[in-house]
PDB file of N, CA and C in Angstrom:
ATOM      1  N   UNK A   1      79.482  92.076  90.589  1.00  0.00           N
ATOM      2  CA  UNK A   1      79.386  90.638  90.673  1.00  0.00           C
ATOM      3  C   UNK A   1      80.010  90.035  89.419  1.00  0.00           C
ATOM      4  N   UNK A   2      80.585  88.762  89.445  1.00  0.00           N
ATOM      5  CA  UNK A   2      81.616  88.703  88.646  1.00  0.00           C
ATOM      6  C   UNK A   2      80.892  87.522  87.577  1.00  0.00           C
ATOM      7  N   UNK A   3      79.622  86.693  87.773  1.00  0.00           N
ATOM      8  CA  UNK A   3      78.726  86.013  87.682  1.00  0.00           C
ATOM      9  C   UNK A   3      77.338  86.420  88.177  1.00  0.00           C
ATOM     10  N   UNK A   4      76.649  85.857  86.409  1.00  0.00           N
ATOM     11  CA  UNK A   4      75.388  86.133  86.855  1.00  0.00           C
ATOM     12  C   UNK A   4      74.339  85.176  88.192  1.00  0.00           C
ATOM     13  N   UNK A   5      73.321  85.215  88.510  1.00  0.00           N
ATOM     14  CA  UNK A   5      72.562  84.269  89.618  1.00  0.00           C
ATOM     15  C   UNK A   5      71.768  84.342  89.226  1.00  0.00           C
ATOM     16  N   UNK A   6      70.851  82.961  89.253  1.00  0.00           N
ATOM     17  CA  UNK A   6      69.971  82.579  89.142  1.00  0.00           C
ATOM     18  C   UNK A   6      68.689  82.754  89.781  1.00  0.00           C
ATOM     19  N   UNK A   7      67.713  82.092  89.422  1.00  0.00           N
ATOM     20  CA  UNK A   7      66.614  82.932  90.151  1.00  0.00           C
ATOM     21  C   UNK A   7      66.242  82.071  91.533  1.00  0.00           C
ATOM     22  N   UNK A   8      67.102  80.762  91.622  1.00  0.00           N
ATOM     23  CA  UNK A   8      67.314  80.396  93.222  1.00  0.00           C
ATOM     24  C   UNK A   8      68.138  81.243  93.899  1.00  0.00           C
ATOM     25  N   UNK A   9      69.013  81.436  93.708  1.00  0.00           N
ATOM     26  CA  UNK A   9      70.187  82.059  94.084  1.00  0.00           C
ATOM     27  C   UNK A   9      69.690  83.441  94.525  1.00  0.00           C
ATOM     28  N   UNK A  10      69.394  84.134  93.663  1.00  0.00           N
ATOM     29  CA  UNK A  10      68.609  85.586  93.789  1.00  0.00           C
ATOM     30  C   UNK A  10      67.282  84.973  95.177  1.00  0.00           C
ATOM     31  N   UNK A  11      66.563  84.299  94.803  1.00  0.00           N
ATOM     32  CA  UNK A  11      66.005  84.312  95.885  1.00  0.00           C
ATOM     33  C   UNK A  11      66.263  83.730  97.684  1.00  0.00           C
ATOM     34  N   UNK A  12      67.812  82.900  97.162  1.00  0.00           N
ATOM     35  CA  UNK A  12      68.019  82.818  98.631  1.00  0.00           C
ATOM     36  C   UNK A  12      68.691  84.184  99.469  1.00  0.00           C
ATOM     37  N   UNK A  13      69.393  85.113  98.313  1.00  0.00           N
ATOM     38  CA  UNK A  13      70.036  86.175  98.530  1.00  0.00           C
ATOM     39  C   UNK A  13      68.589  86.939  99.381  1.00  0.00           C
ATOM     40  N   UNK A  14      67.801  87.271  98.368  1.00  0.00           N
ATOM     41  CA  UNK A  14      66.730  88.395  99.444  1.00  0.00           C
ATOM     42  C   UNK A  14      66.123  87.325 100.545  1.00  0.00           C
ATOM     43  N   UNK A  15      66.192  86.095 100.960  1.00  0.00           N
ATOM     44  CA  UNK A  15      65.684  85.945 102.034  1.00  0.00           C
ATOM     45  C   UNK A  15      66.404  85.703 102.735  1.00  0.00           C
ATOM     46  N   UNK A  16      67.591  86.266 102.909  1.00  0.00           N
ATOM     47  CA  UNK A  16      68.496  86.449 104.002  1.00  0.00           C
ATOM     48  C   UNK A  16      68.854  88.193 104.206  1.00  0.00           C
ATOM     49  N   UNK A  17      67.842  88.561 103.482  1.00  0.00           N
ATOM     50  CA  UNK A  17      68.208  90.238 103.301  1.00  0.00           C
ATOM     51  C   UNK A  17      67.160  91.106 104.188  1.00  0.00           C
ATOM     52  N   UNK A  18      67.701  91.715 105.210  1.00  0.00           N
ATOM     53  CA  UNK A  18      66.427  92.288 106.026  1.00  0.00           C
ATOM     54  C   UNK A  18      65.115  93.174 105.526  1.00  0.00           C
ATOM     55  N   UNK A  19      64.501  92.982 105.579  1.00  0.00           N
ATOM     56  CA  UNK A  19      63.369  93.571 104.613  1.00  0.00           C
ATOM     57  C   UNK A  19      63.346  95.079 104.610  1.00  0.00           C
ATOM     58  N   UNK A  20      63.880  96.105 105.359  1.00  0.00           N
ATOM     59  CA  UNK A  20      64.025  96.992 104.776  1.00  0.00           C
ATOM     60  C   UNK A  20      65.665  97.517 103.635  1.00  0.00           C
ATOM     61  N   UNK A  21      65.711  96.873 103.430  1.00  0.00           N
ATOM     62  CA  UNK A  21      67.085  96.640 102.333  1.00  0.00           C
ATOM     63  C   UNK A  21      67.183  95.577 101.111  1.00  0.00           C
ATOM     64  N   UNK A  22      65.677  94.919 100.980  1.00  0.00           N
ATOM     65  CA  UNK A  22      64.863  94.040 100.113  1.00  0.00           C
ATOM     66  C   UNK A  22      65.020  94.950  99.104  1.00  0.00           C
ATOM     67  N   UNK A  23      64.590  95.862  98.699  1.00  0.00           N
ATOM     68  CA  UNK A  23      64.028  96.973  97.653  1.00  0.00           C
ATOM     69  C   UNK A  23      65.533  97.203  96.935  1.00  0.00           C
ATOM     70  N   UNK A  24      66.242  97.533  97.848  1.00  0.00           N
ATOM     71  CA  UNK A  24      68.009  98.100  97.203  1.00  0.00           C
ATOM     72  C   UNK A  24      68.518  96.574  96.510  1.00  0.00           C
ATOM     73  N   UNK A  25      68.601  95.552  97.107  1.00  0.00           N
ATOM     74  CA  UNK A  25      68.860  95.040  96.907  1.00  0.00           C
ATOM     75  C   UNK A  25      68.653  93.465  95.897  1.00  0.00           C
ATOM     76  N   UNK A  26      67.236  94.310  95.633  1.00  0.00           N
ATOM     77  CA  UNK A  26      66.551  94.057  94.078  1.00  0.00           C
ATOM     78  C   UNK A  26      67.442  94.663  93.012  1.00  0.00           C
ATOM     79  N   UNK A  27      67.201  95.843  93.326  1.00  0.00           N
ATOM     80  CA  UNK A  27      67.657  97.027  92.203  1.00  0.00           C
ATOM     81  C   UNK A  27      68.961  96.496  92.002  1.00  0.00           C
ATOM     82  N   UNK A  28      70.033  95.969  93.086  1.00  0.00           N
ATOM     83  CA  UNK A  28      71.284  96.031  92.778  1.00  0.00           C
ATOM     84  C   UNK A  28      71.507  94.273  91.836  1.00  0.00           C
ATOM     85  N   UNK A  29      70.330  93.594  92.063  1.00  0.00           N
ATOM     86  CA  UNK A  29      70.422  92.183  91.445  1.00  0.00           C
ATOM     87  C   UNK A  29      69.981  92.391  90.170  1.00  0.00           C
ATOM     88  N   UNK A  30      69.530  93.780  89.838  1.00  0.00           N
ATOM     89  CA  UNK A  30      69.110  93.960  88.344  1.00  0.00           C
ATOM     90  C   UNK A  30      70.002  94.880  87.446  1.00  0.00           C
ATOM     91  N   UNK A  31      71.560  95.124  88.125  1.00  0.00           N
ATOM     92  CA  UNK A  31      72.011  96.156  87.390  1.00  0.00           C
ATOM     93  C   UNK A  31      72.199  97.643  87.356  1.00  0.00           C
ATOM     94  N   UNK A  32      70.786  97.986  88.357  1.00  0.00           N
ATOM     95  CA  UNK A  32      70.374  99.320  88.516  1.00  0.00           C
ATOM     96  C   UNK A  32      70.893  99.780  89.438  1.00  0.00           C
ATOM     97  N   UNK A  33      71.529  99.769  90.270  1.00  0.00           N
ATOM     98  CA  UNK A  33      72.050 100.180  91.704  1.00  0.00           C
ATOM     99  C   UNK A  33      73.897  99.702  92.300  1.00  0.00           C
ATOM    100  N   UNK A  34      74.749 100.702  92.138  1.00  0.00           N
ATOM    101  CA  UNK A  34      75.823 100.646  92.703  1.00  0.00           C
ATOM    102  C   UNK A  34      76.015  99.735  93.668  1.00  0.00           C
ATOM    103  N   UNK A  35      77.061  98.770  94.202  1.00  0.00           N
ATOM    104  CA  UNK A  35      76.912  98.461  95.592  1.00  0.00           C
ATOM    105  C   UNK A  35      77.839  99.279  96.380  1.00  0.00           C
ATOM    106  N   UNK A  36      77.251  99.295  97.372  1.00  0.00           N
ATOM    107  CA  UNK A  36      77.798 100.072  98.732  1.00  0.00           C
ATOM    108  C   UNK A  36      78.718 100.704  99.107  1.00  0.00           C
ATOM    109  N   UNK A  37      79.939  99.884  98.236  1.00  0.00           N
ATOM    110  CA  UNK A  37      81.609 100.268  97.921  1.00  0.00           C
ATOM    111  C   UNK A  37      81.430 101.408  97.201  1.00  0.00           C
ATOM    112  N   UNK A  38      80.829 101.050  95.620  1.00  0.00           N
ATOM    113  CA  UNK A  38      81.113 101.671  94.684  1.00  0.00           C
ATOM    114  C   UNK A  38      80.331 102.903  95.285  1.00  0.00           C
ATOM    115  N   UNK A  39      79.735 102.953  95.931  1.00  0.00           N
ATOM    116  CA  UNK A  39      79.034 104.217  96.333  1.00  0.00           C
ATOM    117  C   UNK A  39      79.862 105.339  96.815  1.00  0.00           C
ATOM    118  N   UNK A  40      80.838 104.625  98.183  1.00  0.00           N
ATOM    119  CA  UNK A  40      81.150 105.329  98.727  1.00  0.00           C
ATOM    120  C   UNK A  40      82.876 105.505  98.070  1.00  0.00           C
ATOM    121  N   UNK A  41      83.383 104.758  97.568  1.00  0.00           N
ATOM    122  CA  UNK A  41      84.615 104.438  97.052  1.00  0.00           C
ATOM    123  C   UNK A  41      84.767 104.240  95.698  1.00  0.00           C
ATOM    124  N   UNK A  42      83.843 105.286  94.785  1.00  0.00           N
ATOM    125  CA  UNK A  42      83.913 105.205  93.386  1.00  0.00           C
ATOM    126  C   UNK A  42      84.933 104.432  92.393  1.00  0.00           C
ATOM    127  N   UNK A  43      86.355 105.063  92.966  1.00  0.00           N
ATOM    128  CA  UNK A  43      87.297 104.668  92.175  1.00  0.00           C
ATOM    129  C   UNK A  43      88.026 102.981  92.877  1.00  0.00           C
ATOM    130  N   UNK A  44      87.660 102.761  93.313  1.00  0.00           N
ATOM    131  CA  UNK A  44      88.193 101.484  94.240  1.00  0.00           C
ATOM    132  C   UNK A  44      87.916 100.159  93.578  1.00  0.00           C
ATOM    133  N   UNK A  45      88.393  98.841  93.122  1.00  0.00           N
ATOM    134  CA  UNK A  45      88.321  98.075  92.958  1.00  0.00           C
ATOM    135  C   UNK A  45      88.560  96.645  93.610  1.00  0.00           C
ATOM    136  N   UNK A  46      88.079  95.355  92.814  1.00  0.00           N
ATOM    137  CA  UNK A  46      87.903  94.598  93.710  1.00  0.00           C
ATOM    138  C   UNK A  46      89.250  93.871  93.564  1.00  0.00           C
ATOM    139  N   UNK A  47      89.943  92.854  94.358  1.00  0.00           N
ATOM    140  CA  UNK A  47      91.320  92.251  93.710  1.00  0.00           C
ATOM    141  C   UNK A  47      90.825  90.870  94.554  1.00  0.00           C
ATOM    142  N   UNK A  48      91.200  89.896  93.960  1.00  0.00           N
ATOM    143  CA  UNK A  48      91.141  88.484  94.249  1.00  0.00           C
ATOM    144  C   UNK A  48      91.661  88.145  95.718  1.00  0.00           C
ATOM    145  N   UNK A  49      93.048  88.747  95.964  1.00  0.00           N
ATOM    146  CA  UNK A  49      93.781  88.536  97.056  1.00  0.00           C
ATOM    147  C   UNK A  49      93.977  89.683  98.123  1.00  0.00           C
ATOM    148  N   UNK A  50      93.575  90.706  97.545  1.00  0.00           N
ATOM    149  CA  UNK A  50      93.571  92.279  98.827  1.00  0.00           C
ATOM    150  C   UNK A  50      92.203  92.249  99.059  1.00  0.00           C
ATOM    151  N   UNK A  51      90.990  91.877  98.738  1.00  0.00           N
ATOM    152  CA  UNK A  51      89.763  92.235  99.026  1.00  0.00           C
ATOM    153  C   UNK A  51      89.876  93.757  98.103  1.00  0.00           C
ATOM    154  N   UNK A  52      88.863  94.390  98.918  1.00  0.00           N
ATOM    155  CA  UNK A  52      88.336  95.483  98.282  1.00  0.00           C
ATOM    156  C   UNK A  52      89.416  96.521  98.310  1.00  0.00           C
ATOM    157  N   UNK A  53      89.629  96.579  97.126  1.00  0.00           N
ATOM    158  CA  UNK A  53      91.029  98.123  97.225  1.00  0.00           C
ATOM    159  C   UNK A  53      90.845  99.778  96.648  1.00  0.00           C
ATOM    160  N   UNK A  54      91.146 100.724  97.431  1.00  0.00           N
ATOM    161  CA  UNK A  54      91.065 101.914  97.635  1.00  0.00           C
ATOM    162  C   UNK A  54      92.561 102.546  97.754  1.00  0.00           C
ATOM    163  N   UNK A  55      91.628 103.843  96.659  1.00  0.00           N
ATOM    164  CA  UNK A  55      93.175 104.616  96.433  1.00  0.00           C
ATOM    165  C   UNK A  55      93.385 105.084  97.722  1.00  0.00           C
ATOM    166  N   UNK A  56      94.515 105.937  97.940  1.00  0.00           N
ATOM    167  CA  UNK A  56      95.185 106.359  99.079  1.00  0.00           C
ATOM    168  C   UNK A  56      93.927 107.804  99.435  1.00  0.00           C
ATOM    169  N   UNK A  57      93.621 108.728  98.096  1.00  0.00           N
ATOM    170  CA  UNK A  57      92.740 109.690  98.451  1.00  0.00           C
ATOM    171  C   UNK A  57      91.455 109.187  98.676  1.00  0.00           C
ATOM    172  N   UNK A  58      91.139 108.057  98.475  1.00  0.00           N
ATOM    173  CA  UNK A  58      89.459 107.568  99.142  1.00  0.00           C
ATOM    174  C   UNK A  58      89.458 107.347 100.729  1.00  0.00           C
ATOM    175  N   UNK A  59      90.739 106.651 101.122  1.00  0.00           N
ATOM    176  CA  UNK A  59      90.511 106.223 102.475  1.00  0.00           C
ATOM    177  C   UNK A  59      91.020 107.185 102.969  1.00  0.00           C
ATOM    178  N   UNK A  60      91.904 108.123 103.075  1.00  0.00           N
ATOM    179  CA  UNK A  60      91.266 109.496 103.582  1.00  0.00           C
ATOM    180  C   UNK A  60      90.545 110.110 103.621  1.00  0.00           C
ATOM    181  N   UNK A  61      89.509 110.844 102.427  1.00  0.00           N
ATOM    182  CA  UNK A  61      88.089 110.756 102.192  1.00  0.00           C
ATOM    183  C   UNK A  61      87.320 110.269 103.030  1.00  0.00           C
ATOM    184  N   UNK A  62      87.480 108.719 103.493  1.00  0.00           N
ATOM    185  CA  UNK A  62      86.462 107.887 104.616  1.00  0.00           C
ATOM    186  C   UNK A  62      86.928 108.123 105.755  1.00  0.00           C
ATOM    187  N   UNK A  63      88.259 108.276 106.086  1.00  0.00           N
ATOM    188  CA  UNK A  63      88.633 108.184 107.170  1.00  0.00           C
ATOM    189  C   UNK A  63      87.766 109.632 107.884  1.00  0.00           C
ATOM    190  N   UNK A  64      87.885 111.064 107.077  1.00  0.00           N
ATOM    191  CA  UNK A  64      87.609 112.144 107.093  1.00  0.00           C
ATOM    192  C   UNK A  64      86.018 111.941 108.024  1.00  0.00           C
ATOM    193  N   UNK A  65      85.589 111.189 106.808  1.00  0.00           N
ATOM    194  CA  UNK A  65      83.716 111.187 106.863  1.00  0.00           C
ATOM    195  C   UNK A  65      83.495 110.760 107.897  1.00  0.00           C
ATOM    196  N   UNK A  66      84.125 109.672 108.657  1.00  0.00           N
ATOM    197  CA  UNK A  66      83.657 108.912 110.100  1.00  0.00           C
ATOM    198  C   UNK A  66      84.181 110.067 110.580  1.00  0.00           C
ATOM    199  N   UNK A  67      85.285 110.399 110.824  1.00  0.00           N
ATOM    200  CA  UNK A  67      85.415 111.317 112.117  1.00  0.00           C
ATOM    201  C   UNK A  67      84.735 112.700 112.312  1.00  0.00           C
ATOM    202  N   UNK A  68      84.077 112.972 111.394  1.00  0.00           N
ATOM    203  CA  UNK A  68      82.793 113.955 111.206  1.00  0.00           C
ATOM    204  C   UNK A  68      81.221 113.384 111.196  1.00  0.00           C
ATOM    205  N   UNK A  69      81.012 112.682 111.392  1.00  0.00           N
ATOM    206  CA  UNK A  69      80.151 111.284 111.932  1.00  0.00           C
ATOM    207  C   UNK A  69      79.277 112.211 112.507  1.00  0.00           C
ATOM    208  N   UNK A  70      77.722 112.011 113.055  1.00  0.00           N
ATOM    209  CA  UNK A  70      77.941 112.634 114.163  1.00  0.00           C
ATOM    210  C   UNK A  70      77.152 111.624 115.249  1.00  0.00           C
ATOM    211  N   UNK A  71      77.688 109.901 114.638  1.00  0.00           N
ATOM    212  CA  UNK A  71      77.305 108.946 115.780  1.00  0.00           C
ATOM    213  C   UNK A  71      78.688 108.833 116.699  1.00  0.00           C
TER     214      UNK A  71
END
């Protein structure tokens, strides 16, 4: 996050947050917790105008992981 939030802000965030993803998403408003990207796309960054960007070996990596899925 590129800015900090306030404690309205923080609280309109978790009450739009389904309550089992309340807890993560504490942790991640405190610093403590990767988001979701960085989880799965360590090296990937964010860019103003591409959205979220990934090296060429991550999205193979993902591409890999879905098609071994086993939904």
């Amino acid at each position: 996050m590129d800015k900090k939030l306030d404690r309205k802000q923080k609280d309109e965030l978790l009450s739009r947050t389904v309550p089992s993803r309340q807890k993560q998403a504490k942790e991640y408003l405190q610093g403590r917790s990767p988001g979701t990207m960085q989880r799965y796309a360590p090296d990937a960054h964010a860019d103003r105008r591409e959205g979220w960007v990934e090296s060429e070996e991550t999205v193979r990596d993902l591409v890999d992981w879905r098609e071994e899925a086993i939904y």
